[in-house]
PDB file of N, CA and C in Angstrom:
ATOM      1  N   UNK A   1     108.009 112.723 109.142  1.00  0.00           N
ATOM      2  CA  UNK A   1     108.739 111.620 109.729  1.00  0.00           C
ATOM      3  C   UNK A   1     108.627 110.370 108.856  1.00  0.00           C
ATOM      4  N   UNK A   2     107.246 109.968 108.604  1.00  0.00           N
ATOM      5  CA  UNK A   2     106.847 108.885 107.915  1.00  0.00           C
ATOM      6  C   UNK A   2     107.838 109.381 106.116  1.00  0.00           C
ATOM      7  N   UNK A   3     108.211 109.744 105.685  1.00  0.00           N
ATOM      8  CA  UNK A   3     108.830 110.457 104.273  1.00  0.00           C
ATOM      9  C   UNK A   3     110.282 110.214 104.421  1.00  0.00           C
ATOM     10  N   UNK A   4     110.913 110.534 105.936  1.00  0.00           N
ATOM     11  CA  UNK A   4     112.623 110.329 106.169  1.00  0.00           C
ATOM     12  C   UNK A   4     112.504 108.962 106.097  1.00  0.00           C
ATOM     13  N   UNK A   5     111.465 107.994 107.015  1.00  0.00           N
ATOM     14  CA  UNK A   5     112.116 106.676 107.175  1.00  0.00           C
ATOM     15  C   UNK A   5     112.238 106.070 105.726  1.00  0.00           C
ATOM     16  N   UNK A   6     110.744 106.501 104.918  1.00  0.00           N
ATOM     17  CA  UNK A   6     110.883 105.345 103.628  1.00  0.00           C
ATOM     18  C   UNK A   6     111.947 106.001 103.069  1.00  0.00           C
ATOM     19  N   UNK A   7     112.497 107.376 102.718  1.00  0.00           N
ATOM     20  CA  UNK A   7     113.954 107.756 102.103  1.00  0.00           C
ATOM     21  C   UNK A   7     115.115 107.222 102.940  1.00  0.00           C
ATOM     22  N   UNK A   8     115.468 106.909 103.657  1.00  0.00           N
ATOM     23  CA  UNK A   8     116.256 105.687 104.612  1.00  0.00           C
ATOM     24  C   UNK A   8     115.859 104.196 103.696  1.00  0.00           C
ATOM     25  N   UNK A   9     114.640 103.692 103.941  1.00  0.00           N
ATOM     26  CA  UNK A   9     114.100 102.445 103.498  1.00  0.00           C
ATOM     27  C   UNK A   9     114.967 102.232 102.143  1.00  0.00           C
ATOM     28  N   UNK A  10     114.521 103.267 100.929  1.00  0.00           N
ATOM     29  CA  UNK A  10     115.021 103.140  99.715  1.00  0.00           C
ATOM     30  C   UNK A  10     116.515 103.166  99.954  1.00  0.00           C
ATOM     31  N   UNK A  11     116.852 104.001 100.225  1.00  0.00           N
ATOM     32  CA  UNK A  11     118.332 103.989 100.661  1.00  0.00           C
ATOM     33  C   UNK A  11     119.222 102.504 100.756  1.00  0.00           C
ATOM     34  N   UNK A  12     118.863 102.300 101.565  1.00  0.00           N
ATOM     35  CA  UNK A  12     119.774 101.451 102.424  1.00  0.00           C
ATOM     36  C   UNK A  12     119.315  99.400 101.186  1.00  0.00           C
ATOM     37  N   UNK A  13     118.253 100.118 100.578  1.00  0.00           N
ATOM     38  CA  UNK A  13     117.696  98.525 100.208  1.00  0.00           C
ATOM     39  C   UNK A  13     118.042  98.415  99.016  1.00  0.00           C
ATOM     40  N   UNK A  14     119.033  99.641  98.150  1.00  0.00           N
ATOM     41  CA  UNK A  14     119.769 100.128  97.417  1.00  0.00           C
ATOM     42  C   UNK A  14     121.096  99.748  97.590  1.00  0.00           C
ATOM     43  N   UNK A  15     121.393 100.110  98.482  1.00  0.00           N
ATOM     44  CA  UNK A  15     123.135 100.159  98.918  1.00  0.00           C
ATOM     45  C   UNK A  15     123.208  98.545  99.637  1.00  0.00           C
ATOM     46  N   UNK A  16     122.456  98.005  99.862  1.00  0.00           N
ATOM     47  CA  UNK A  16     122.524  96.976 100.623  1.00  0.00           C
ATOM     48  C   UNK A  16     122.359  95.828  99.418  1.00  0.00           C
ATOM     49  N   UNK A  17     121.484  95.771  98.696  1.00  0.00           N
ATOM     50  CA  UNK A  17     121.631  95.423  97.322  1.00  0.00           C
ATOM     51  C   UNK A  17     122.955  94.801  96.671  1.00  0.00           C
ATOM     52  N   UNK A  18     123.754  95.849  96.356  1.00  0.00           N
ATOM     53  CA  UNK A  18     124.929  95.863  95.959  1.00  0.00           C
ATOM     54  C   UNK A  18     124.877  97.115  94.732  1.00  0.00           C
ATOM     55  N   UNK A  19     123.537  97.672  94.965  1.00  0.00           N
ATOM     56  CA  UNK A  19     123.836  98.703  93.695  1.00  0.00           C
ATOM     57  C   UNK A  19     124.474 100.326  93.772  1.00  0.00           C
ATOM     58  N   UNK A  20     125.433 100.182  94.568  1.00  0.00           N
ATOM     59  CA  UNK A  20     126.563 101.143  95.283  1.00  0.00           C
ATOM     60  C   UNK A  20     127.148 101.826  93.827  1.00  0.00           C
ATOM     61  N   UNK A  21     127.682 100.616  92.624  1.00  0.00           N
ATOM     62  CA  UNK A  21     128.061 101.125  91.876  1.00  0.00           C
ATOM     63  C   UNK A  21     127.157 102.169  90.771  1.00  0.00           C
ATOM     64  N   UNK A  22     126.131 102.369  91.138  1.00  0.00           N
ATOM     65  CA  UNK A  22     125.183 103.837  90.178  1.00  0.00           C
ATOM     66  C   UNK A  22     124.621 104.656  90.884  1.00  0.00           C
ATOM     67  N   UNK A  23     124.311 105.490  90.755  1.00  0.00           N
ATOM     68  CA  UNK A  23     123.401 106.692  91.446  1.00  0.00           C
ATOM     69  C   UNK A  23     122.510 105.956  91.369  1.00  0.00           C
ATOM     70  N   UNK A  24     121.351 106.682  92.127  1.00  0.00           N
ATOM     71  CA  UNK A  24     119.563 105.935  92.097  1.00  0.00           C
ATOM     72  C   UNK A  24     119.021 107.563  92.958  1.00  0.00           C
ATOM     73  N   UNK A  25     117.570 107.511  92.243  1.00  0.00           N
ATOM     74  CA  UNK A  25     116.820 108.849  92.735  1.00  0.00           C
ATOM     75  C   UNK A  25     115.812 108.178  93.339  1.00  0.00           C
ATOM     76  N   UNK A  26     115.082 109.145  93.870  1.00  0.00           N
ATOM     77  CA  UNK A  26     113.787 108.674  94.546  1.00  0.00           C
ATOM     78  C   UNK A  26     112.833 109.853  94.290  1.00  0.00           C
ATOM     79  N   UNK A  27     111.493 109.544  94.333  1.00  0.00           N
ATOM     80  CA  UNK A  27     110.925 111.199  94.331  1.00  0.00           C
ATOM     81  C   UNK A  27     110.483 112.031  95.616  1.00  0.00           C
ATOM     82  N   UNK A  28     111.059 112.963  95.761  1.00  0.00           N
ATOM     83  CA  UNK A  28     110.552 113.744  97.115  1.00  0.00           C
ATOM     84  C   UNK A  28     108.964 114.427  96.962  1.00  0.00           C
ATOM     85  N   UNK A  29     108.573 115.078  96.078  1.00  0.00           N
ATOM     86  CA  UNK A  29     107.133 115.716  95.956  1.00  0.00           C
ATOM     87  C   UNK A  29     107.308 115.865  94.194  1.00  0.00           C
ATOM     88  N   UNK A  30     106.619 116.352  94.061  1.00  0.00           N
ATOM     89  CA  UNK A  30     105.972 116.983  92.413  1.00  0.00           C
ATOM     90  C   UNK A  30     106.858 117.699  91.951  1.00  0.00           C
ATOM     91  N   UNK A  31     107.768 118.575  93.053  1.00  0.00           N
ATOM     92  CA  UNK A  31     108.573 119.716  92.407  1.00  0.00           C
ATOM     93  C   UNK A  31     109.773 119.091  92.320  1.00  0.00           C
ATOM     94  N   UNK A  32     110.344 118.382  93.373  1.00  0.00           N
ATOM     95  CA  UNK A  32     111.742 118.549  93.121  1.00  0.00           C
ATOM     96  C   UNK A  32     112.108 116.570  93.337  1.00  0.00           C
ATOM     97  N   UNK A  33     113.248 116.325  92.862  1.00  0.00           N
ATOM     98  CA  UNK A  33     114.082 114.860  93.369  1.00  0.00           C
ATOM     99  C   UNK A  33     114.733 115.105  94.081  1.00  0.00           C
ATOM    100  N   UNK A  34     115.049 114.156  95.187  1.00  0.00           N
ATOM    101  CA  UNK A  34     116.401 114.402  95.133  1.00  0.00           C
ATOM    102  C   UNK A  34     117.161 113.420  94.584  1.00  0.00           C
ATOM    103  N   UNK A  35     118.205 113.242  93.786  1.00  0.00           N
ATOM    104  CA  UNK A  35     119.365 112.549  93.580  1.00  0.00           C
ATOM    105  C   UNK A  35     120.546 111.893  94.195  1.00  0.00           C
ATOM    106  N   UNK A  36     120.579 110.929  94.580  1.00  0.00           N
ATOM    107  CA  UNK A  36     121.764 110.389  95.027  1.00  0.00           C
ATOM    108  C   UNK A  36     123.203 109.835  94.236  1.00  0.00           C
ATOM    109  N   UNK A  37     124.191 110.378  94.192  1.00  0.00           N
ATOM    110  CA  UNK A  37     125.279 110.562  92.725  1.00  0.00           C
ATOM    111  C   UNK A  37     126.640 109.638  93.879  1.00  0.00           C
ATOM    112  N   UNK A  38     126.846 108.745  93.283  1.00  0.00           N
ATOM    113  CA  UNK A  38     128.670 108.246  93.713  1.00  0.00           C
ATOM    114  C   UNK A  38     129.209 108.614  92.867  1.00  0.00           C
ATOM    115  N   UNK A  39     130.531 109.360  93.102  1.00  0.00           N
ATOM    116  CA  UNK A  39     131.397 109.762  92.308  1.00  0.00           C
ATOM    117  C   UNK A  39     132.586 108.731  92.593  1.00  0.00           C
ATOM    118  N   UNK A  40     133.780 108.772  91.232  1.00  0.00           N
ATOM    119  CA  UNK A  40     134.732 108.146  91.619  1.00  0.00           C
ATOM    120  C   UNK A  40     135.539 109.025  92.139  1.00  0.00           C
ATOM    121  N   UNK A  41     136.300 108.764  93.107  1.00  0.00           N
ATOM    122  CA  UNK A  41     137.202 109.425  94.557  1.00  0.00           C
ATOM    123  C   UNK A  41     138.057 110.585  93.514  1.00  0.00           C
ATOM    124  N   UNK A  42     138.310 111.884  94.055  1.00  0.00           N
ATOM    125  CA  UNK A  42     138.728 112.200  93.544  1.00  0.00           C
ATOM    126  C   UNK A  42     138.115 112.993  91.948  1.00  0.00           C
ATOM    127  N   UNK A  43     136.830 112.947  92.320  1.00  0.00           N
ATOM    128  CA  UNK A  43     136.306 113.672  90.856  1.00  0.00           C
ATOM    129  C   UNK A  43     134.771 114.598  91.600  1.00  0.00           C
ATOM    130  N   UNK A  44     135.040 114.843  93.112  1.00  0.00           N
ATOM    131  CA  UNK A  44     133.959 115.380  93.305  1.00  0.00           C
ATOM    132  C   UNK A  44     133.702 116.487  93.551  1.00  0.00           C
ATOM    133  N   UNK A  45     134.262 117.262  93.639  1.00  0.00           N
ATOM    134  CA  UNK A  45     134.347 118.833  92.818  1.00  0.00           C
ATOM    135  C   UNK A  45     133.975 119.243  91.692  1.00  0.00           C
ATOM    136  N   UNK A  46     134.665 118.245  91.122  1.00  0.00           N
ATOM    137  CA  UNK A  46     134.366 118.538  89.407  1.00  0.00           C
ATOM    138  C   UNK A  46     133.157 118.058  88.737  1.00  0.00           C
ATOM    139  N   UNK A  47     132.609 117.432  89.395  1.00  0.00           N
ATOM    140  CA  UNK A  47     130.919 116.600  89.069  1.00  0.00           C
ATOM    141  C   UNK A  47     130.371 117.616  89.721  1.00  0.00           C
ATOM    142  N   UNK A  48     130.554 118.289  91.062  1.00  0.00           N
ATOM    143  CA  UNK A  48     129.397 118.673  91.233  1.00  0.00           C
ATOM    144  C   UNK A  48     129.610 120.206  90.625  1.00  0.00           C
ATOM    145  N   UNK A  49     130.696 120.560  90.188  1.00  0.00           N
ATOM    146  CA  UNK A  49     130.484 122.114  89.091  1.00  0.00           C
ATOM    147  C   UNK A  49     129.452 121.443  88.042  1.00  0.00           C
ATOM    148  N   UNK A  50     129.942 120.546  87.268  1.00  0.00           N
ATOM    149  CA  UNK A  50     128.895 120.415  86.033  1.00  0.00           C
ATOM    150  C   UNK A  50     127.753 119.876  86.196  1.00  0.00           C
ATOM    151  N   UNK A  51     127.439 119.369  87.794  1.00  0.00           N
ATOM    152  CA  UNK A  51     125.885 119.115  87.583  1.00  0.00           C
ATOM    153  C   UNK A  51     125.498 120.495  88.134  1.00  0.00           C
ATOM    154  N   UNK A  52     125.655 122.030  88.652  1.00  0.00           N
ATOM    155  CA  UNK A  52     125.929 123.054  89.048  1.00  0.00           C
ATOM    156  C   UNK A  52     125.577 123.737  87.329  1.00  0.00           C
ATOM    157  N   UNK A  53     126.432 123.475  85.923  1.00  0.00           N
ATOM    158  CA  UNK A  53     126.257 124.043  85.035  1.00  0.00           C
ATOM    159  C   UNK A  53     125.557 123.455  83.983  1.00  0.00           C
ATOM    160  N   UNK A  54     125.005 122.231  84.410  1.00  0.00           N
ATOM    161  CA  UNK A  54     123.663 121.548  83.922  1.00  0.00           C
ATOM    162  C   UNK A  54     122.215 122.134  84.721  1.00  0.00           C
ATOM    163  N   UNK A  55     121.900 122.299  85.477  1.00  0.00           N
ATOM    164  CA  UNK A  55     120.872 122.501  86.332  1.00  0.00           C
ATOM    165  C   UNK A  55     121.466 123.576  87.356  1.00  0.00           C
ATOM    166  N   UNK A  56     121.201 125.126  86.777  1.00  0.00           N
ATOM    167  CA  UNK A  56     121.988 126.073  87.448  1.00  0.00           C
ATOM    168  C   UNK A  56     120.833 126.044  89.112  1.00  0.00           C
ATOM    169  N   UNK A  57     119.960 125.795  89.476  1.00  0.00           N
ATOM    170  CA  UNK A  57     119.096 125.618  90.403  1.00  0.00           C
ATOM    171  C   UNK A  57     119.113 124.649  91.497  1.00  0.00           C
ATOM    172  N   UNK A  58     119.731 123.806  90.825  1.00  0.00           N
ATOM    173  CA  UNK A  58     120.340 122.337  92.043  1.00  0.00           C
ATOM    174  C   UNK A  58     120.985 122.972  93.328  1.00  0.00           C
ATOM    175  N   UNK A  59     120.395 122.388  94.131  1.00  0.00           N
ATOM    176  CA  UNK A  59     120.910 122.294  95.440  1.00  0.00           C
ATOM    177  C   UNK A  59     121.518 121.045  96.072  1.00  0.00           C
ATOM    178  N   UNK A  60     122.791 121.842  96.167  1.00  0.00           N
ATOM    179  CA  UNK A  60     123.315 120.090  96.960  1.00  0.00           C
ATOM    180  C   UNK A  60     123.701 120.083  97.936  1.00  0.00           C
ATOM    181  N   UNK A  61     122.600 118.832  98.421  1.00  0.00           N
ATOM    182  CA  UNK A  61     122.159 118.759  99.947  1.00  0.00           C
ATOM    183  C   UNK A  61     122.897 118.275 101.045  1.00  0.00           C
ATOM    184  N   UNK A  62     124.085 117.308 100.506  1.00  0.00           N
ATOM    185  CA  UNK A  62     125.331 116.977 101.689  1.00  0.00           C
ATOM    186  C   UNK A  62     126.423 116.014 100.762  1.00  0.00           C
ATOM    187  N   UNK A  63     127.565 115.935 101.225  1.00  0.00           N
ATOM    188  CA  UNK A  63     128.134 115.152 100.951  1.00  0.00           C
ATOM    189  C   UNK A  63     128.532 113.924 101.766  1.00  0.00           C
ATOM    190  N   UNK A  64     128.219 112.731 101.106  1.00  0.00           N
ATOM    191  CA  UNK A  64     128.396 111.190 102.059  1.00  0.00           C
ATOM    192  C   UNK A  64     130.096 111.293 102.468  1.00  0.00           C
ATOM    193  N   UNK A  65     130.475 110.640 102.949  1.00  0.00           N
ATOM    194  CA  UNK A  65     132.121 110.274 103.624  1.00  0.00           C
ATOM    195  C   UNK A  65     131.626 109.066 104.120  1.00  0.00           C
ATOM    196  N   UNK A  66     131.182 108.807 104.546  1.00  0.00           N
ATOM    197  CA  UNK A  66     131.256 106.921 105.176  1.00  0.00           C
ATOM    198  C   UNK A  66     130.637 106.371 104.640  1.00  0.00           C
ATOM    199  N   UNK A  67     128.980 106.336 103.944  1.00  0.00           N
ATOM    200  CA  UNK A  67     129.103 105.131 103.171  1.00  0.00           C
ATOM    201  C   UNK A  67     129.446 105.167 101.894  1.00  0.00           C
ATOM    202  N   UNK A  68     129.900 106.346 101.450  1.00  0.00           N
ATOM    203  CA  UNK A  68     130.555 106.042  99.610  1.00  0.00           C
ATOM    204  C   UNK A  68     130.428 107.813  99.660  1.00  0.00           C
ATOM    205  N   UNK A  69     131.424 107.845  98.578  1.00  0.00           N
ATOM    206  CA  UNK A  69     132.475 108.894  98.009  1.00  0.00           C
ATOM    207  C   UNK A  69     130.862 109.479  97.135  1.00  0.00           C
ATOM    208  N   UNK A  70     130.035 110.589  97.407  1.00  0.00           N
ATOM    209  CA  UNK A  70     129.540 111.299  96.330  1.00  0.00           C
ATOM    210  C   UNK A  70     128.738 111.919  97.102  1.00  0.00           C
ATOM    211  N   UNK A  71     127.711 112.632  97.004  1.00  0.00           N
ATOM    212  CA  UNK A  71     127.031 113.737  97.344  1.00  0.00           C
ATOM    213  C   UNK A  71     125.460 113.655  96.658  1.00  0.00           C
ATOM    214  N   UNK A  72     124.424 114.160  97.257  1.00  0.00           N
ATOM    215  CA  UNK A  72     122.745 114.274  97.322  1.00  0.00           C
ATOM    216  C   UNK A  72     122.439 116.000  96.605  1.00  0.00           C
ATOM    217  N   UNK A  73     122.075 115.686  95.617  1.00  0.00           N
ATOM    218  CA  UNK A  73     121.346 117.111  94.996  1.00  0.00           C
ATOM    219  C   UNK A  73     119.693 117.104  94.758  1.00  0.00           C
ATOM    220  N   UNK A  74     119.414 118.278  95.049  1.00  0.00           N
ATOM    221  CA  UNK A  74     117.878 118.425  94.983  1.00  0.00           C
ATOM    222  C   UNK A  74     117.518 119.183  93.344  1.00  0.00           C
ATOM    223  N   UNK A  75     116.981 118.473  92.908  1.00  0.00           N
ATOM    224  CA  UNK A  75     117.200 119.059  91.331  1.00  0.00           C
ATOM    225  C   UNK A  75     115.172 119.138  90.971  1.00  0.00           C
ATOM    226  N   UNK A  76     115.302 120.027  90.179  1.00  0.00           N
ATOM    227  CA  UNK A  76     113.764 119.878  89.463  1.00  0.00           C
ATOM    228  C   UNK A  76     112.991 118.939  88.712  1.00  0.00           C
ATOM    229  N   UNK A  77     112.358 118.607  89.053  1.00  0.00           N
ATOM    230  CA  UNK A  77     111.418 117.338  88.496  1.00  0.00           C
ATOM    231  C   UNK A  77     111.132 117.177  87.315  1.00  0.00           C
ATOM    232  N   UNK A  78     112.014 116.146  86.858  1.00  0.00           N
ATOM    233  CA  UNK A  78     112.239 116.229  85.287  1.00  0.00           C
ATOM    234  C   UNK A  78     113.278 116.352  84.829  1.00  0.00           C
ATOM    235  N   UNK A  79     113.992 116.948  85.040  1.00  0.00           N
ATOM    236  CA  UNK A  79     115.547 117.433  84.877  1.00  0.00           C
ATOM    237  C   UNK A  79     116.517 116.110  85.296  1.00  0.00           C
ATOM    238  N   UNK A  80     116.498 114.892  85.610  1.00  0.00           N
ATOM    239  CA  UNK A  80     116.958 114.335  86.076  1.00  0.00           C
ATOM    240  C   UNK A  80     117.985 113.393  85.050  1.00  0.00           C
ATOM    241  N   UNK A  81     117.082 113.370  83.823  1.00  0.00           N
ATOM    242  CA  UNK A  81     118.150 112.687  82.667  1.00  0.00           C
ATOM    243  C   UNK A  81     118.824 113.795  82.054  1.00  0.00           C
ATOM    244  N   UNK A  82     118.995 114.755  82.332  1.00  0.00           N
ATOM    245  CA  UNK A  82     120.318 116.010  82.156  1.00  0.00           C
ATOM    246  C   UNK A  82     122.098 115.743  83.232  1.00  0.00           C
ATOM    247  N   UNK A  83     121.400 114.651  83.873  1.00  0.00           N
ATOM    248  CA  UNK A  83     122.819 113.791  84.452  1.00  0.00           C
ATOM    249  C   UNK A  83     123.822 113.070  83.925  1.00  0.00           C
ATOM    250  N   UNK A  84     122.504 112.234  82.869  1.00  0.00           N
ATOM    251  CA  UNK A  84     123.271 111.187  82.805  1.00  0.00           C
ATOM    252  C   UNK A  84     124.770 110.919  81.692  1.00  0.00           C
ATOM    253  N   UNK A  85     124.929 110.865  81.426  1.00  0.00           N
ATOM    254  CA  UNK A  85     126.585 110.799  80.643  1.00  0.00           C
ATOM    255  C   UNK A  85     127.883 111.522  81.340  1.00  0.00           C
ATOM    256  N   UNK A  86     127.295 112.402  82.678  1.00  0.00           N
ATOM    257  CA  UNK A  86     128.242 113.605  83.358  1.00  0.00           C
ATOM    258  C   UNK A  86     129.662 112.525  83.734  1.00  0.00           C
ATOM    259  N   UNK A  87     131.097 113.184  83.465  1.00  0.00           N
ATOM    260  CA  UNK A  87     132.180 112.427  83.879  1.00  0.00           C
ATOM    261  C   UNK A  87     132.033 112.214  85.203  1.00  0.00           C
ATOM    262  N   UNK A  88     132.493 111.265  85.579  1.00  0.00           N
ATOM    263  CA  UNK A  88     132.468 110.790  87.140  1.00  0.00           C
ATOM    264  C   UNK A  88     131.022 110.375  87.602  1.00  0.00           C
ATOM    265  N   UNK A  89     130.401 110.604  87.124  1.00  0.00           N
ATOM    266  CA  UNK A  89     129.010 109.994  87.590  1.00  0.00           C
ATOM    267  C   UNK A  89     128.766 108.678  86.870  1.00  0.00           C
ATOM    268  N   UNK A  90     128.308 107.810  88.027  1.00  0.00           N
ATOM    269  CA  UNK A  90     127.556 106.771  87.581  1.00  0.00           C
ATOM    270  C   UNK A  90     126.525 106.753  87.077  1.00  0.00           C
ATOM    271  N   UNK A  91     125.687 105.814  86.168  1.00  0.00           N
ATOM    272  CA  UNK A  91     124.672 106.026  85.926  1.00  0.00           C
ATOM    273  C   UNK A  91     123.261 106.262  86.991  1.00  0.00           C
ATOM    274  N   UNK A  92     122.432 107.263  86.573  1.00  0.00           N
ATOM    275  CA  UNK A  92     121.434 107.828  87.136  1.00  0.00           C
ATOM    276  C   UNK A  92     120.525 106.938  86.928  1.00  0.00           C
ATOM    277  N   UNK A  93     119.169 106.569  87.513  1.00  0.00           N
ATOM    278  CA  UNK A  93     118.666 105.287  87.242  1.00  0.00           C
ATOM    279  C   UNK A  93     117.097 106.143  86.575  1.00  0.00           C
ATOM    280  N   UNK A  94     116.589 105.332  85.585  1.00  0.00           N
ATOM    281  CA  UNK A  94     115.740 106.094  84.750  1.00  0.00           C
ATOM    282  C   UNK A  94     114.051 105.800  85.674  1.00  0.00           C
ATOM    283  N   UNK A  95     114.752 104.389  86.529  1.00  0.00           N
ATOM    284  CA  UNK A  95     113.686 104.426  87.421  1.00  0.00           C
ATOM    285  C   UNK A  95     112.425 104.924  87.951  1.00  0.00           C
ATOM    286  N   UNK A  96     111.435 105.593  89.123  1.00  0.00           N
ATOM    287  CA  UNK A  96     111.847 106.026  89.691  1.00  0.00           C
ATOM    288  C   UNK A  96     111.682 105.271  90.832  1.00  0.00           C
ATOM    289  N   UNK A  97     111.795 105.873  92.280  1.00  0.00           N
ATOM    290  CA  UNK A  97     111.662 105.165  93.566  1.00  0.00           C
ATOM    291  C   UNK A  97     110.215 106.473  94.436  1.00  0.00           C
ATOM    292  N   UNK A  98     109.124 106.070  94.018  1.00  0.00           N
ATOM    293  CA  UNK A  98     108.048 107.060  94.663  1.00  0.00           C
ATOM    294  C   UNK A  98     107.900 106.877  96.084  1.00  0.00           C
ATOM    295  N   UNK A  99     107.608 107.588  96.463  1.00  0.00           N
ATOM    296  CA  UNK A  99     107.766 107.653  98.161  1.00  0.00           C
ATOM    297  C   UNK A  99     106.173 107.760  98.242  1.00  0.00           C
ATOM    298  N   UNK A 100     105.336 106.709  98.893  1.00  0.00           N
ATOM    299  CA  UNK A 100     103.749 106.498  99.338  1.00  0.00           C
ATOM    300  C   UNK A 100     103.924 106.555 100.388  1.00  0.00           C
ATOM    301  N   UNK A 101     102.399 107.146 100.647  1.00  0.00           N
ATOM    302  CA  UNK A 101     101.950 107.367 102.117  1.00  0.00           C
ATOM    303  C   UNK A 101     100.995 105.928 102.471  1.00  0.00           C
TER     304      UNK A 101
END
């Protein structure tokens, strides 16, 4: 429970920000990220094949519709700058956002 709210926390203190226009990750555990990706409208199929043939292991975990056009992948830890230049993706943030207990 305490893990959803601060992934909410980061979330929203992100998007509330104004930094809507880039992806931003956070870390879920040791193994995996997850990724948060805005695509531009209309290119999100096609981002998520090639982050699909970048990281054949990614799981992607939902796609947003109300607060912005892109979709959440669970990718392997480390693997995360294998995003960045992908068409339609914003930049991935080299960041990270650690989630403490």
């Amino acid at each position: 429970m305490r893990m959803k709210l601060l992934t909410v926390i980061v979330f929203l203190s992100q998007f509330l920000s104004g930094n809507t226009m880039q992806a931003f990750a956070f870390q879920k555990d040791q193994m995996d990220d997850i990724v948060i990706v805005k695509v531009k409208e209309g290119h999100m199929q096609e981002v998520m094949d090639e982050v699909k043939s970048l990281i054949p292991e990614v799981k992607i975990r939902k796609e947003f519709s109300k607060l912005f056009y892109g979709f959440s992948a669970q990718i392997p830890h480390g693997k995360r700058k294998q995003l960045d230049g992908v068409k339609g993706v914003f930049r991935v943030d080299q960041e990270r956002y650690p989630l403490t207990s």
